[in-house]
N, C-alpha and C. Protein backbone atom coordinates (compact mmCIF):
# COMPACT_ATOMS: atom_id res chain seq x y z
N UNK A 1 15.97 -1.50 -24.77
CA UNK A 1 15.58 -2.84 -24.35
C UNK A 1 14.10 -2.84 -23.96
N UNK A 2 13.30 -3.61 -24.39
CA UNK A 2 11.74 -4.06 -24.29
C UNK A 2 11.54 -4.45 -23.02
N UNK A 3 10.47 -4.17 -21.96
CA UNK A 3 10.38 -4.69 -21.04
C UNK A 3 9.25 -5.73 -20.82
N UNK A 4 9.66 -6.76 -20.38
CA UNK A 4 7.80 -7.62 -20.59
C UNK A 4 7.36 -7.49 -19.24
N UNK A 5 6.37 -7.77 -19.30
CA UNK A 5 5.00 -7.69 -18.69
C UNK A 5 4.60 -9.14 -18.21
N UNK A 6 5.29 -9.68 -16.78
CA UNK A 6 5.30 -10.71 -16.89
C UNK A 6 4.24 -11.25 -15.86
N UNK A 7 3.65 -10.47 -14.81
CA UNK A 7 2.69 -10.44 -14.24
C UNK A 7 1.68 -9.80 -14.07
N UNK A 8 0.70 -10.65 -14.39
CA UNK A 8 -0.67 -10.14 -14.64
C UNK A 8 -1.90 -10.25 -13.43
N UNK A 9 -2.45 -9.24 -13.56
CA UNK A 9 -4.10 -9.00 -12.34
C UNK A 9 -4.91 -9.85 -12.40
N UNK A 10 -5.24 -10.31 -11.36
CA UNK A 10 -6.37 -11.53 -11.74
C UNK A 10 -7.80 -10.77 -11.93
N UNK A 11 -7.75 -9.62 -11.52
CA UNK A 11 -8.47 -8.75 -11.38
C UNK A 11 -9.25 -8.48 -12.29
N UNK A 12 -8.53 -7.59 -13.39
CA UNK A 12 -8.56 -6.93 -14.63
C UNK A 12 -7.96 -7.28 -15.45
N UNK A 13 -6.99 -8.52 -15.48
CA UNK A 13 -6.18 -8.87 -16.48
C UNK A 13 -4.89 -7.77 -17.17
N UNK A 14 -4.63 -6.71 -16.07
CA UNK A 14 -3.46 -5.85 -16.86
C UNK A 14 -2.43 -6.73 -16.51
N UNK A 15 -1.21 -6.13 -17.35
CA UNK A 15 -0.37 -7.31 -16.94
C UNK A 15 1.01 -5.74 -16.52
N UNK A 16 2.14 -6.23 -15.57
CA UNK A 16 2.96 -5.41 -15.06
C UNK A 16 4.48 -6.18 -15.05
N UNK A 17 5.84 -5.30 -15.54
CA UNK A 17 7.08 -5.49 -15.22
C UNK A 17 7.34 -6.23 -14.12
N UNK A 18 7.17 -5.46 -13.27
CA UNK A 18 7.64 -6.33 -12.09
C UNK A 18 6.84 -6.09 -10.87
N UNK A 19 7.11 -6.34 -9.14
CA UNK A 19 6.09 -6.99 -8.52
C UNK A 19 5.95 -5.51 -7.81
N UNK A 20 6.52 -4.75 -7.57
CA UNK A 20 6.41 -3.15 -6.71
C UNK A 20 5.15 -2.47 -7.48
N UNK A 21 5.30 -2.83 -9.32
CA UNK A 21 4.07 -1.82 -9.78
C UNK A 21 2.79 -2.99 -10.06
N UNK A 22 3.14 -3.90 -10.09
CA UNK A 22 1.94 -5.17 -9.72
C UNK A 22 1.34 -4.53 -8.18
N UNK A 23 2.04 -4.50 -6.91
CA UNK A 23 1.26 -4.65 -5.66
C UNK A 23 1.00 -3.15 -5.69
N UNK A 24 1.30 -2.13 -6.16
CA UNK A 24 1.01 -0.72 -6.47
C UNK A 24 -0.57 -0.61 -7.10
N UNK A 25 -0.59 -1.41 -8.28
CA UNK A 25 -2.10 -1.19 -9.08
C UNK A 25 -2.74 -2.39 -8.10
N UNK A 26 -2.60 -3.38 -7.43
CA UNK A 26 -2.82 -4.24 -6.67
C UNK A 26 -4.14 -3.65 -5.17
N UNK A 27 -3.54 -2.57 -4.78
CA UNK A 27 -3.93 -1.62 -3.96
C UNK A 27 -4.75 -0.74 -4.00
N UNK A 28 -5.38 -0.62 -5.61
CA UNK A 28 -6.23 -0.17 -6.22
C UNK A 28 -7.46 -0.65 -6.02
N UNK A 29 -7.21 -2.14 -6.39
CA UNK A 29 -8.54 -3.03 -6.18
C UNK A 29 -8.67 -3.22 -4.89
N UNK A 30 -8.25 -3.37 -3.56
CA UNK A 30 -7.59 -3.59 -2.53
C UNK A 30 -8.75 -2.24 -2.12
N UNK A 31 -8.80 -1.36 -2.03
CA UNK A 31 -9.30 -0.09 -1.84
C UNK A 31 -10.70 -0.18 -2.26
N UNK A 32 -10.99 -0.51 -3.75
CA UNK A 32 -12.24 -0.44 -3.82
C UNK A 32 -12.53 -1.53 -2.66
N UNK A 33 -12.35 -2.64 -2.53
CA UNK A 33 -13.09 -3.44 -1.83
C UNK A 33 -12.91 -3.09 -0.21
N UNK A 34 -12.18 -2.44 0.30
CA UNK A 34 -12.51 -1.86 1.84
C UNK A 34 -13.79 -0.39 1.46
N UNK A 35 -14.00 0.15 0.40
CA UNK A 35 -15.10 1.01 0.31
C UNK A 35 -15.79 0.19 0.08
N UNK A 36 -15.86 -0.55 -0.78
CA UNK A 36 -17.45 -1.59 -0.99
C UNK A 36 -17.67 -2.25 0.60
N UNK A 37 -16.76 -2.51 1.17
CA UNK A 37 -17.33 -3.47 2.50
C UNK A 37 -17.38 -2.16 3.98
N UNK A 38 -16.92 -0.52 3.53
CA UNK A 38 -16.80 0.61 4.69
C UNK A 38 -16.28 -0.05 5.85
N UNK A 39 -14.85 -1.01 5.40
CA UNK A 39 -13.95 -0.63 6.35
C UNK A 39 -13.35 0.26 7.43
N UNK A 40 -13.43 -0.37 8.86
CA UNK A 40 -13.08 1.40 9.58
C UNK A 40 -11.64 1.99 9.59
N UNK A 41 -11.34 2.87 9.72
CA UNK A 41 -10.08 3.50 9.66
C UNK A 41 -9.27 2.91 10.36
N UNK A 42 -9.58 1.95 11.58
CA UNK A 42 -8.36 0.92 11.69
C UNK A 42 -7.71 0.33 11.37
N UNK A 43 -9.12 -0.37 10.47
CA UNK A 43 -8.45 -1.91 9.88
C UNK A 43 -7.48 -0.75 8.42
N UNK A 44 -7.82 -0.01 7.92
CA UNK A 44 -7.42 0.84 6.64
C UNK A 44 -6.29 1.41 7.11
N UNK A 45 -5.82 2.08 8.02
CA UNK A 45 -4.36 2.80 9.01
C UNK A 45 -3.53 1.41 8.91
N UNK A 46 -3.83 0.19 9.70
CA UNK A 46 -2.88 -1.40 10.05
C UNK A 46 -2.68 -1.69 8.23
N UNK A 47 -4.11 -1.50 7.26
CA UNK A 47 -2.77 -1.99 6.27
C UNK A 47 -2.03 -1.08 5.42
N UNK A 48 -1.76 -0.17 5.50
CA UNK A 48 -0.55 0.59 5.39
C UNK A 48 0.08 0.49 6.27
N UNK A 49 0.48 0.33 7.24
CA UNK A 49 1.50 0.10 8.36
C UNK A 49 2.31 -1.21 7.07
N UNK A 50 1.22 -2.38 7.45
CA UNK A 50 1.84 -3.42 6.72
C UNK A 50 2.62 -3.48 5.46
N UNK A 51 1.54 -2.52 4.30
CA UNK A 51 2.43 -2.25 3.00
C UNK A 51 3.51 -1.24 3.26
N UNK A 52 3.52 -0.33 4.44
CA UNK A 52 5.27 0.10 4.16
C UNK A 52 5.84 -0.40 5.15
N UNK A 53 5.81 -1.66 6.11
CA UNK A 53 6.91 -2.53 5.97
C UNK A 53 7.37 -3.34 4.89
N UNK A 54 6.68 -3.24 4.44
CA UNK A 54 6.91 -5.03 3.07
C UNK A 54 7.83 -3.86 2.05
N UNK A 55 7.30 -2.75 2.44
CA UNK A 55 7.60 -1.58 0.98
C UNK A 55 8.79 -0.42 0.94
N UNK A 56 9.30 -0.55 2.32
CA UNK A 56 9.47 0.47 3.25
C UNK A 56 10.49 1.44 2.06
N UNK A 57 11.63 0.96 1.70
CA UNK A 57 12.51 1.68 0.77
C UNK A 57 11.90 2.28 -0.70
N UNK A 58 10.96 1.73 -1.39
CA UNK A 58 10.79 2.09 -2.34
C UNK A 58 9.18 2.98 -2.00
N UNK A 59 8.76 2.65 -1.36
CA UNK A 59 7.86 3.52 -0.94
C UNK A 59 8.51 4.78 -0.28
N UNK A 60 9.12 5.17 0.54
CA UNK A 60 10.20 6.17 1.03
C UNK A 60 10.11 7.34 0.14
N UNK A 61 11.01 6.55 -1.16
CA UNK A 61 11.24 7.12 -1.80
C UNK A 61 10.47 8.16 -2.87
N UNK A 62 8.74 7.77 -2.75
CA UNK A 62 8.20 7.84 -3.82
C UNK A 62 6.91 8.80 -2.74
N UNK A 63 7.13 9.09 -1.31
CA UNK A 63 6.14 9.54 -0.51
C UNK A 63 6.81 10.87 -0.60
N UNK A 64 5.70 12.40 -0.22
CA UNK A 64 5.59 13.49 0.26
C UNK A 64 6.09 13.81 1.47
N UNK A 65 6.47 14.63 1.88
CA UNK A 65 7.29 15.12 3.66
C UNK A 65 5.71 14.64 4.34
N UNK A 66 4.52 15.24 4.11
CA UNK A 66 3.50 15.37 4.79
C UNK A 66 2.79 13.96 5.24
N UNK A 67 2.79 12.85 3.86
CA UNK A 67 2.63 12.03 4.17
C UNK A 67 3.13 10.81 4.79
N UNK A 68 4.52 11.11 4.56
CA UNK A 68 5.68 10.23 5.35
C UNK A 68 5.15 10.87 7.02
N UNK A 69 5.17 12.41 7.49
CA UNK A 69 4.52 12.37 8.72
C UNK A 69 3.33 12.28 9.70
N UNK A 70 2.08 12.25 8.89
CA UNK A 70 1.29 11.59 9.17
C UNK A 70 0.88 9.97 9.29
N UNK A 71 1.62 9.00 8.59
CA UNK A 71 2.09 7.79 8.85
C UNK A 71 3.01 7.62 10.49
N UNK A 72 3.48 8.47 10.22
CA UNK A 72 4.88 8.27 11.34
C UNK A 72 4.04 8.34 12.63
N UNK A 73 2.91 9.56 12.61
CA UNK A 73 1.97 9.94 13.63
C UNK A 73 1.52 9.03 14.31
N UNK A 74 0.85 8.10 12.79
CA UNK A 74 -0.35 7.17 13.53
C UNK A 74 0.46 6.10 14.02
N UNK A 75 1.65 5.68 13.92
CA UNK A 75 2.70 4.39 14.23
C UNK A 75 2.90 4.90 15.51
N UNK A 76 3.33 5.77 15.81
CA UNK A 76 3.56 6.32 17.45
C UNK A 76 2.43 6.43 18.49
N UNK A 77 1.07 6.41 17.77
CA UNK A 77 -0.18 6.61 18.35
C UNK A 77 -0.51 5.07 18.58
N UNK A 78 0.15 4.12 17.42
CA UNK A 78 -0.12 2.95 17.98
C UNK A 78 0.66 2.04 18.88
N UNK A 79 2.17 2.56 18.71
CA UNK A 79 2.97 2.22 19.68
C UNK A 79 2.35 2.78 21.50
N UNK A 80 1.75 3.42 21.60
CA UNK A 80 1.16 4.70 22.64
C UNK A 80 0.54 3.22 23.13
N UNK A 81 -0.54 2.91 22.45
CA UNK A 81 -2.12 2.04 22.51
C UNK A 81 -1.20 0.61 23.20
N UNK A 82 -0.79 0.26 22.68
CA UNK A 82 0.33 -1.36 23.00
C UNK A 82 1.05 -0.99 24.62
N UNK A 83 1.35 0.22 24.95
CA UNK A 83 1.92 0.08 26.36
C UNK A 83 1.34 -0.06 27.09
């Protein structure tokens, strides 16, 4: 079975199956533009927090032991900061 390609980058014009590998290459461009603007490691740490809530299961699945615990780190370091 053929799969289409039903959403496309406004970006670059690729076009993607469905919306996990859309906001995946999404994050790409997303990146260059916190290096083009030297974003600080805050604002860059909060949005990954954000994309693995929105992501949490399929991202899970697709992360390293090391990097699943260094995430986990900085969430407890920010839970720390909030009390």
């Amino acid at each position: 079975m053929m799969v289409r390609h039903t959403i496309k980058c406004s970006q670059c014009d690729e076009t993607f199956p469905d919306g996990f590998e859309y906001r995946m290459h999404w994050e790409k461009h997303f990146d260059e533009f916190l290096n083009k603007q030297k974003m600080s490691k805050e604002v860059q740490r909060r949005r990954i927090h954000f994309f693995l809530e929105e992501n949490i299961r399929e991202v899970y699945k697709k992360c390293n032991k090391d990097l699943k615990l260094a995430v986990l780190k900085d969430m407890i370091k920010d839970l720390d900061k909030d009390e």
